[in-house]
N, C-alpha and C. Protein backbone atom coordinates (compact mmCIF):
# COMPACT_ATOMS: atom_id res chain seq x y z
N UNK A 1 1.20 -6.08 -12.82
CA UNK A 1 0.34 -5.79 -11.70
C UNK A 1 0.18 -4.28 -11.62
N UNK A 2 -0.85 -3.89 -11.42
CA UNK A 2 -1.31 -2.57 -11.25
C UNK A 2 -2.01 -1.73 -10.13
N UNK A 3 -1.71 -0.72 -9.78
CA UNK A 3 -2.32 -0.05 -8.25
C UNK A 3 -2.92 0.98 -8.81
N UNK A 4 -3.25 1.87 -7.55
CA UNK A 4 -3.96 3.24 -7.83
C UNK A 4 -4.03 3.80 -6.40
N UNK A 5 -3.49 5.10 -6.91
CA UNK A 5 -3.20 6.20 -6.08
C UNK A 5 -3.86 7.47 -5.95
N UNK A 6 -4.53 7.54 -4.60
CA UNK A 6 -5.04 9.11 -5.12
C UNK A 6 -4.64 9.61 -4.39
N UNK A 7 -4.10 10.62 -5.18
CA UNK A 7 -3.16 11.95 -4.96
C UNK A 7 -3.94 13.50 -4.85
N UNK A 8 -2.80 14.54 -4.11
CA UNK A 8 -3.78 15.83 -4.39
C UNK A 8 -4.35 16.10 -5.56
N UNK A 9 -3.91 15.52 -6.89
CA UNK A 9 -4.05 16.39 -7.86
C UNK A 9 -5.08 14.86 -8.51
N UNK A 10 -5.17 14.22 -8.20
CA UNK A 10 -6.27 13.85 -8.43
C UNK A 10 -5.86 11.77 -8.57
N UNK A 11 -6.68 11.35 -9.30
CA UNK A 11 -6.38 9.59 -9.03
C UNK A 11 -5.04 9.36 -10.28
N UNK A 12 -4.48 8.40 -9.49
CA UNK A 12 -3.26 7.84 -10.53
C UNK A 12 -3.28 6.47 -10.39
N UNK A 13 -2.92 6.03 -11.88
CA UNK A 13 -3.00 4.14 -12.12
C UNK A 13 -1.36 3.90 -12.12
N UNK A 14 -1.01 3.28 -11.63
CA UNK A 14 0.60 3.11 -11.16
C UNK A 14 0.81 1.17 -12.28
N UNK A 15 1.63 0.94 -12.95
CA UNK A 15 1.74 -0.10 -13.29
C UNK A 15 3.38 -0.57 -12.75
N UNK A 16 3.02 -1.34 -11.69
CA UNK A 16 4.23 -1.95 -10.83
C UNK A 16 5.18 -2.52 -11.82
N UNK A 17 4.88 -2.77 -12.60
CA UNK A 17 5.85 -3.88 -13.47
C UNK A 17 6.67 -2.52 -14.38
N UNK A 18 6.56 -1.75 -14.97
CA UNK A 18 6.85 -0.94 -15.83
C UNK A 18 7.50 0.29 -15.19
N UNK A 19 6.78 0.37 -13.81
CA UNK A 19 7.03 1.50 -12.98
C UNK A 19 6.78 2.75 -13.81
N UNK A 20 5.45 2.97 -14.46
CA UNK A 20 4.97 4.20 -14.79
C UNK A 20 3.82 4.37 -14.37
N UNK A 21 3.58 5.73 -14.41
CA UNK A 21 2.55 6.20 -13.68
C UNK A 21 1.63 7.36 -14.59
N UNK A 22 -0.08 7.13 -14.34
CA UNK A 22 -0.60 7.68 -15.19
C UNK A 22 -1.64 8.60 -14.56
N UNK A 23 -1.22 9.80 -14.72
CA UNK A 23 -2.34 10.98 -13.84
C UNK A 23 -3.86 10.50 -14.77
N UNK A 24 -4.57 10.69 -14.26
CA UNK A 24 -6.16 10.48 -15.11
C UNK A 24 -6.97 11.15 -15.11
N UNK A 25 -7.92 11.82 -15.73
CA UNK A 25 -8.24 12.68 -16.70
C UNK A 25 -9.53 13.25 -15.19
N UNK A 26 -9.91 12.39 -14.63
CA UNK A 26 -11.05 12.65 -13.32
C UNK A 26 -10.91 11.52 -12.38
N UNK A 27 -11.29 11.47 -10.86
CA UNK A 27 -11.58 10.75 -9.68
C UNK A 27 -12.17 9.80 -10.38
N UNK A 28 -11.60 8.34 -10.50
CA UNK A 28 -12.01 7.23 -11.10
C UNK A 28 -12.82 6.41 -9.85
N UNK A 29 -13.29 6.95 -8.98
CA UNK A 29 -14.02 6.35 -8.01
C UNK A 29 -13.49 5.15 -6.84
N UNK A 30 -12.29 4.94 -6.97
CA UNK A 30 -11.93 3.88 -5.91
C UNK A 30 -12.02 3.69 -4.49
N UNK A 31 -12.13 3.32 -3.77
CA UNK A 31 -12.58 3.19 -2.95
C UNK A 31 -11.27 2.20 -2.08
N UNK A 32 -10.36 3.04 -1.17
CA UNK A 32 -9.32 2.16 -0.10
C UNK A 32 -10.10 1.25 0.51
N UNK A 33 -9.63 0.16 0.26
CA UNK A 33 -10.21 -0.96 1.69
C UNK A 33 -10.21 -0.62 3.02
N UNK A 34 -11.27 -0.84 3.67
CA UNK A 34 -11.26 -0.71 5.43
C UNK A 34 -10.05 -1.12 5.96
N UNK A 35 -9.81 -0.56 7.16
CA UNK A 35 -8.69 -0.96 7.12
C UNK A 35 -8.65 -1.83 8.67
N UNK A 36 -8.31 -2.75 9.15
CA UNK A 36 -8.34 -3.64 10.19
C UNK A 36 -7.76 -3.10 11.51
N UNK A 37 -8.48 -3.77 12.51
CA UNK A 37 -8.44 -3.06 13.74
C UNK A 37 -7.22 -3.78 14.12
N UNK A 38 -5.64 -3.68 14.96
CA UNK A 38 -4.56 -3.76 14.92
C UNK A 38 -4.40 -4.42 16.43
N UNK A 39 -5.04 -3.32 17.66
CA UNK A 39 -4.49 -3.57 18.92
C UNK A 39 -3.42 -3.11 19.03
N UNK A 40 -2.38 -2.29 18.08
CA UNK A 40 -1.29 -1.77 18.23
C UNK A 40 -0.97 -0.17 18.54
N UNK A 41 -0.29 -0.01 18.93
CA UNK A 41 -0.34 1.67 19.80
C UNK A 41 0.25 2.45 18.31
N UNK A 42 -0.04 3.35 18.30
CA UNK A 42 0.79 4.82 16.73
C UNK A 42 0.34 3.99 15.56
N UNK A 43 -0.40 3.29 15.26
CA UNK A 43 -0.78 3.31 14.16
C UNK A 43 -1.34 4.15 12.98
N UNK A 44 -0.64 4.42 11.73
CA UNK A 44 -0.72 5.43 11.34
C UNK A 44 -2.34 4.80 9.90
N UNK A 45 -1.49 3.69 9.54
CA UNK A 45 -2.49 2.88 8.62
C UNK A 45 -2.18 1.49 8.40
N UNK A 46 -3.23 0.79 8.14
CA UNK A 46 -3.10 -0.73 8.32
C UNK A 46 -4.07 -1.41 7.10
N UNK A 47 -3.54 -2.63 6.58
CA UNK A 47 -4.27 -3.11 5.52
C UNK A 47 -4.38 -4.39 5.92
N UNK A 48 -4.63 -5.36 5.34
CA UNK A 48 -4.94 -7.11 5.29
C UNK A 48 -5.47 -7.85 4.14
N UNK A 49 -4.80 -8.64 4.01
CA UNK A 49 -5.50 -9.72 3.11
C UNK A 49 -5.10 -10.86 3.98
N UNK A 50 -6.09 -11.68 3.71
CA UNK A 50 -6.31 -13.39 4.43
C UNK A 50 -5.57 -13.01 5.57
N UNK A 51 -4.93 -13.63 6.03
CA UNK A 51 -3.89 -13.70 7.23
C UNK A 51 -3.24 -12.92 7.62
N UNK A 52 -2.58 -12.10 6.76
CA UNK A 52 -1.25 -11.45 6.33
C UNK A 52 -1.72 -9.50 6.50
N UNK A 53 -1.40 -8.98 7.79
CA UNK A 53 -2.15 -7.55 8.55
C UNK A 53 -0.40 -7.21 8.36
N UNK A 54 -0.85 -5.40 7.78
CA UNK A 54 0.65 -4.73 8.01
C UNK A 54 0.39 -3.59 8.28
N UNK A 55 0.94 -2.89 9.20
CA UNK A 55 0.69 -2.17 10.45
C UNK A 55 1.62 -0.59 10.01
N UNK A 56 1.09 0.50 9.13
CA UNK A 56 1.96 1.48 9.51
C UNK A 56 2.26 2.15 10.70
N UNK A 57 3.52 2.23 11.49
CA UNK A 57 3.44 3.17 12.95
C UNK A 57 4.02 3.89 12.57
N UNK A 58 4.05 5.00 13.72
CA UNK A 58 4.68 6.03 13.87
C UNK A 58 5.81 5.55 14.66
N UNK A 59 7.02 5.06 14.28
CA UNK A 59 7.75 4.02 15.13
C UNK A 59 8.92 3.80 14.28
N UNK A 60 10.23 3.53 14.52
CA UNK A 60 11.12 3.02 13.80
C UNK A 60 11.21 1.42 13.82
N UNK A 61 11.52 0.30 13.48
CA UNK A 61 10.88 0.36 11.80
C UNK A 61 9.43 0.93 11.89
N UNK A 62 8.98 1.68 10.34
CA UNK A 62 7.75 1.54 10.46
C UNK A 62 6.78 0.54 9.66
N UNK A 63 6.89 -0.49 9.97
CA UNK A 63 6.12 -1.22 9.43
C UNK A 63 6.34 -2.27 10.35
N UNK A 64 4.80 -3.16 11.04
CA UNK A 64 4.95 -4.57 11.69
C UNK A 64 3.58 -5.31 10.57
N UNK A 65 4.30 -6.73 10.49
CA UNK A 65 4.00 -7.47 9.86
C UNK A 65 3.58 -8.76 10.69
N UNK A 66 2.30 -9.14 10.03
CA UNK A 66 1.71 -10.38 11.03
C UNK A 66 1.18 -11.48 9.69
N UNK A 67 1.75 -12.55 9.86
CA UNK A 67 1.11 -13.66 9.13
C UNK A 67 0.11 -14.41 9.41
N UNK A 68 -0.06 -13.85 10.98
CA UNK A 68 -1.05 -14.97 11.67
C UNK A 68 -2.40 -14.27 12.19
N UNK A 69 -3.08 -13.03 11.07
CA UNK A 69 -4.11 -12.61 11.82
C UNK A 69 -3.91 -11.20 12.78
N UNK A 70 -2.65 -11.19 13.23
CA UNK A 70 -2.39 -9.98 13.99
C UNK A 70 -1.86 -10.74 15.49
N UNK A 71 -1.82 -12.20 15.54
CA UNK A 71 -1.21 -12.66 16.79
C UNK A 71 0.27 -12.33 17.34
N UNK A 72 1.22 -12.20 15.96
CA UNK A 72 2.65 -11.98 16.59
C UNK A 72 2.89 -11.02 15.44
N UNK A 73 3.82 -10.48 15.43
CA UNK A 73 4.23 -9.34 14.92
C UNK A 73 5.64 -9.10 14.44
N UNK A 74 5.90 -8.66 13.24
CA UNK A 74 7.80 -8.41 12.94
C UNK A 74 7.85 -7.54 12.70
N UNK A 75 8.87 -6.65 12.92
CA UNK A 75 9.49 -5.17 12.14
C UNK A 75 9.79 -5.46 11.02
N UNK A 76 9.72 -4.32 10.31
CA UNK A 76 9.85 -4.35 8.53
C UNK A 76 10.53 -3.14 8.21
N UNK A 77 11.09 -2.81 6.77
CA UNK A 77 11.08 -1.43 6.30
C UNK A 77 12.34 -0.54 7.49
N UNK A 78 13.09 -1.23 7.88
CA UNK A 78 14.08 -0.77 8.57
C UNK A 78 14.87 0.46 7.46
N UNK A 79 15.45 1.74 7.82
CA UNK A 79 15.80 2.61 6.68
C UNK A 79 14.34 3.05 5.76
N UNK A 80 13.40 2.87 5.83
CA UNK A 80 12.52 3.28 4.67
C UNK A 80 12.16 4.75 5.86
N UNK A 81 11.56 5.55 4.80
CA UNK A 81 11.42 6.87 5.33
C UNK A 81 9.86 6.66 5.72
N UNK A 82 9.59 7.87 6.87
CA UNK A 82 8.25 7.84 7.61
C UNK A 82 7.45 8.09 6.53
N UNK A 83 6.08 7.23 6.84
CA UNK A 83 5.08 6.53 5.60
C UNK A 83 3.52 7.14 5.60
N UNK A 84 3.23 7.03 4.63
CA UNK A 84 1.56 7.69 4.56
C UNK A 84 0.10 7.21 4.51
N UNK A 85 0.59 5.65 3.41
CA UNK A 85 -0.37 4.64 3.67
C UNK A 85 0.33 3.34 3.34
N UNK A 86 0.09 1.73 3.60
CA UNK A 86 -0.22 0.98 3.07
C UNK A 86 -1.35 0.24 2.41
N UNK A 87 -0.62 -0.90 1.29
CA UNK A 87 -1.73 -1.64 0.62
C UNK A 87 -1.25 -2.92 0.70
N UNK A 88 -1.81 -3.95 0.48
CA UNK A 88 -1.64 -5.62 0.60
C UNK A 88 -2.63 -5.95 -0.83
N UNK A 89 -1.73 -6.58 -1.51
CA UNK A 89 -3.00 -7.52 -3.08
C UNK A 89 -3.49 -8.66 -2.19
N UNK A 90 -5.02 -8.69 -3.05
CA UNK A 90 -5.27 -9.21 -2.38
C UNK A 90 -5.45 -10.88 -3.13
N UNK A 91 -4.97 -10.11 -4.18
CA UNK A 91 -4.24 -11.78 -4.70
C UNK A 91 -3.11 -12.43 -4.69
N UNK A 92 -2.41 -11.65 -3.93
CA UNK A 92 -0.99 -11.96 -3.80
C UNK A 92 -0.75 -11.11 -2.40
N UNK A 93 -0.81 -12.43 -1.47
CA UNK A 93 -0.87 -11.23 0.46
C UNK A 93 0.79 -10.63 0.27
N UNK A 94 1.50 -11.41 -0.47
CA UNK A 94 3.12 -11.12 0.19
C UNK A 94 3.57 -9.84 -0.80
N UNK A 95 2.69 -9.61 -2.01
CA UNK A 95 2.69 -8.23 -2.40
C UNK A 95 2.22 -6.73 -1.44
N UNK A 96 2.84 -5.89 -0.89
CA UNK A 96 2.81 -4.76 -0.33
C UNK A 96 3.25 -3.60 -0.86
N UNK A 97 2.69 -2.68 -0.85
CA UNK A 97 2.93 -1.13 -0.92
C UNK A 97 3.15 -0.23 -0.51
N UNK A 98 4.35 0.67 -0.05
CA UNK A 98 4.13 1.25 0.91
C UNK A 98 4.31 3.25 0.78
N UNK A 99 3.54 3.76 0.95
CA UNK A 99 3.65 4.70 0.65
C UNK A 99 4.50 6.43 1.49
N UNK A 100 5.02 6.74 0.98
CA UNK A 100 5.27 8.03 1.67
C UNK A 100 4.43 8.78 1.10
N UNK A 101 4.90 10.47 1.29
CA UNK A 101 3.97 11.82 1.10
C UNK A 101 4.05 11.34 -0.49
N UNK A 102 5.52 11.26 -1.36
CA UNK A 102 5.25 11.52 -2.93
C UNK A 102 6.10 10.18 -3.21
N UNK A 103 5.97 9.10 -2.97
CA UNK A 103 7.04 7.99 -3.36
C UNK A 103 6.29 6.69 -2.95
N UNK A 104 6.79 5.89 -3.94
CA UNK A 104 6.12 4.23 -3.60
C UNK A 104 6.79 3.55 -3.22
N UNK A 105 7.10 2.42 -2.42
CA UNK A 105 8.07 1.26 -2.62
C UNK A 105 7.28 0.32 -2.32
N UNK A 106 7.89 -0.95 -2.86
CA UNK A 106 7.24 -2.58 -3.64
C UNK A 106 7.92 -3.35 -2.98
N UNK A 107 6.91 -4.34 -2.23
CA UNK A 107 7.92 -5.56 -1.99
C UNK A 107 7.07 -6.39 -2.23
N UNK A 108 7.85 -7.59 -2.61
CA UNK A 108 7.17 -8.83 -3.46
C UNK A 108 7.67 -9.75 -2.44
N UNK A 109 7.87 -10.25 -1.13
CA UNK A 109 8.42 -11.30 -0.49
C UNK A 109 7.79 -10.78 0.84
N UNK A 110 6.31 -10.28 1.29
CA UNK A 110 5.50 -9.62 2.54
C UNK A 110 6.34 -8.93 3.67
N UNK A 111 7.26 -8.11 2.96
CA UNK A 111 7.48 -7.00 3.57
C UNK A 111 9.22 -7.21 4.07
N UNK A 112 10.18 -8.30 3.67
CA UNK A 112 11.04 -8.53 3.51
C UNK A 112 12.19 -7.41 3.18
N UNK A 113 12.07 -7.38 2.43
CA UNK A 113 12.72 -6.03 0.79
C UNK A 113 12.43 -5.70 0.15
N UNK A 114 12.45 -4.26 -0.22
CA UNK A 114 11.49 -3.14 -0.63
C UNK A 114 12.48 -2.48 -1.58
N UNK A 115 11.98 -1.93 -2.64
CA UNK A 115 11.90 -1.54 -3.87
C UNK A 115 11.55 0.02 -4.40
N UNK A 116 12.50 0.97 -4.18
CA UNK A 116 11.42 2.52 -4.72
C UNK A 116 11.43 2.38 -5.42
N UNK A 117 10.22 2.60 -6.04
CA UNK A 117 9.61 2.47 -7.16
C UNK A 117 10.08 4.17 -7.94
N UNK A 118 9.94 3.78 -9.70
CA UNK A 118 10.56 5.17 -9.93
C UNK A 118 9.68 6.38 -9.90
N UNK A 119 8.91 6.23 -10.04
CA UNK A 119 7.56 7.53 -10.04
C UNK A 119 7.55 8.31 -9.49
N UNK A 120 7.73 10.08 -9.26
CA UNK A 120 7.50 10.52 -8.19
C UNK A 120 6.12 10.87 -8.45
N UNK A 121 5.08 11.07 -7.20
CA UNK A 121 4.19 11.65 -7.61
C UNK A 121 3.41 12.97 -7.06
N UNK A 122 2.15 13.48 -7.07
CA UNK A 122 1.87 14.44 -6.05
C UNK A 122 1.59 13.80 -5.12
N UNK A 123 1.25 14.90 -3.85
CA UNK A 123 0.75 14.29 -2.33
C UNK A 123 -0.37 12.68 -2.28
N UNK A 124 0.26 11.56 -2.46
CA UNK A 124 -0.40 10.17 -1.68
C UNK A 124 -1.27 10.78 -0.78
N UNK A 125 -2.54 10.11 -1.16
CA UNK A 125 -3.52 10.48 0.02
C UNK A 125 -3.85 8.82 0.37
N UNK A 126 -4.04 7.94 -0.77
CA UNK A 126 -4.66 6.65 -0.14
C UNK A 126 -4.50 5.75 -1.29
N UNK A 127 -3.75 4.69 -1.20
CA UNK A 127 -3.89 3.41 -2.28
C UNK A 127 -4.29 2.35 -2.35
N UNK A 128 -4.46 1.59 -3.33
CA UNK A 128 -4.79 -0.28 -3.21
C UNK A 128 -4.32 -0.90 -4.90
N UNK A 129 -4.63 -1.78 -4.40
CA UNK A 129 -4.77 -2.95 -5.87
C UNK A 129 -5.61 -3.17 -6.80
N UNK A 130 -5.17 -3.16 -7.84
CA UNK A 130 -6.35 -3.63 -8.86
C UNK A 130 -6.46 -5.30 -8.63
N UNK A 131 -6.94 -5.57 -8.16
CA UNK A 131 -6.66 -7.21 -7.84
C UNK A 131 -8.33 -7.65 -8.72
N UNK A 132 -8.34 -9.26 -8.53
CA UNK A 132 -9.02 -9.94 -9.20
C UNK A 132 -10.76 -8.79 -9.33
N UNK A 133 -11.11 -8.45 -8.19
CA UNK A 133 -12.21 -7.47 -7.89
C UNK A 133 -12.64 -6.37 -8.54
N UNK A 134 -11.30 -5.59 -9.52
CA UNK A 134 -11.43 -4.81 -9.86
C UNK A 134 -10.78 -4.87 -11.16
N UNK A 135 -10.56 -6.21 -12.03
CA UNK A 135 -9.91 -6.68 -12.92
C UNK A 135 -10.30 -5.70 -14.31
N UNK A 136 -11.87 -5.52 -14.23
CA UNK A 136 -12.55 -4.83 -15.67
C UNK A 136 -12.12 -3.39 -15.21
N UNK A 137 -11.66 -3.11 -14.40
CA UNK A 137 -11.22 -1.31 -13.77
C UNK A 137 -11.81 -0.69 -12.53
N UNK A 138 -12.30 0.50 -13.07
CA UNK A 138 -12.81 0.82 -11.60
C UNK A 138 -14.29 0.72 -11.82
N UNK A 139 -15.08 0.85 -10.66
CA UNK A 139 -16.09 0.63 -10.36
C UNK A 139 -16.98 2.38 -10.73
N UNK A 140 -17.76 1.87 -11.31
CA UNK A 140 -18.97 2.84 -11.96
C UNK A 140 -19.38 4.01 -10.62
C-alpha cells in the first residue's frame, strides 16, 4: 500500500509496506481530499471514507474516531505526539495515517494501534492514499 506526502521540500511517495520513502523529482499534482465537516470543537484536520470520520484535535488524545458517520465518537492515539494531518484509504476505512510535523504512524485496525513508521521526512504539509482512484498514479 502506498501514500503521498507533500512536504516543504516538495511531494513524497511513502510505500507503507516497505516503509521507504521517495522524495520526487517535481509536485506530482495530488490533490488532499476535502475534508468533512465534524461538529467538533479544535479540530485541527479531519478525513472520511464511507462511515468511518477521524477527527485531528488539538486535545489529548488527539484523535476521535467515528464509525457511524460522525454520530458517536472514541479517543484514539493516546501517547502519540501533537499531529499535522490525517488520511483514511479509501479502500480500506480501518487503514489511517497520521501525521506529525516530520513523522508518520500506521494503523491498520481504524485507529486502535499505531505504528511509526521509519521515514523521517521534511515538514508534512498534507497526505492521502493511492487507493483504487489513483491506482495508474497521479493525476495529469
Amino acid at each position: 500500500m502506498k501514500a503521498w506526502c507533500r512536504t516543504a521540500l516538495g511531494d513524497v511517495e511513502v510505500d507503507l509496506d516497505a516503509e521507504e520513502a521517495v522524495l520526487l523529482d517535481e509536485t506530482a499534482g495530488w490533490v488532499a481530499a476535502a475534508e468533512p465537516a465534524t461538529g467538533l470543537p479544535r479540530v485541527v484536520a479531519a478525513a472520511a471514507a464511507g462511515s468511518t470520520v477521524v477527527a485531528l484535535v488539538a486535545a489529548k488524545p488527539p484523535l476521535l474516531v467515528s464509525h457511524d458517520a460522525g454520530r458517536t465518537w472514541r479517543g484514539s492515539g493516546y501517547g502519540l505526539p501533537a499531529g499535522r494531518t490525517v488520511a483514511i484509504s479509501g479502500d480500506s476505512p480501518d487503514v489511517v495515517l497520521y501525521a506529525t510535523p516530520t513523522r508518520l504512524y500506521l494503523s491498520r485496525d481504524g485507529g486502535r494501534f499505531w505504528r511509526l513508521l521509519a521515514p523521517e521526512l521534511p515538514e508534512i504539509i498534507a497526505l492521502g492514499f493511492f487507493d483504487e482512484d489513483l491506482a495508474a498514479g497521479p493525476p495529469d
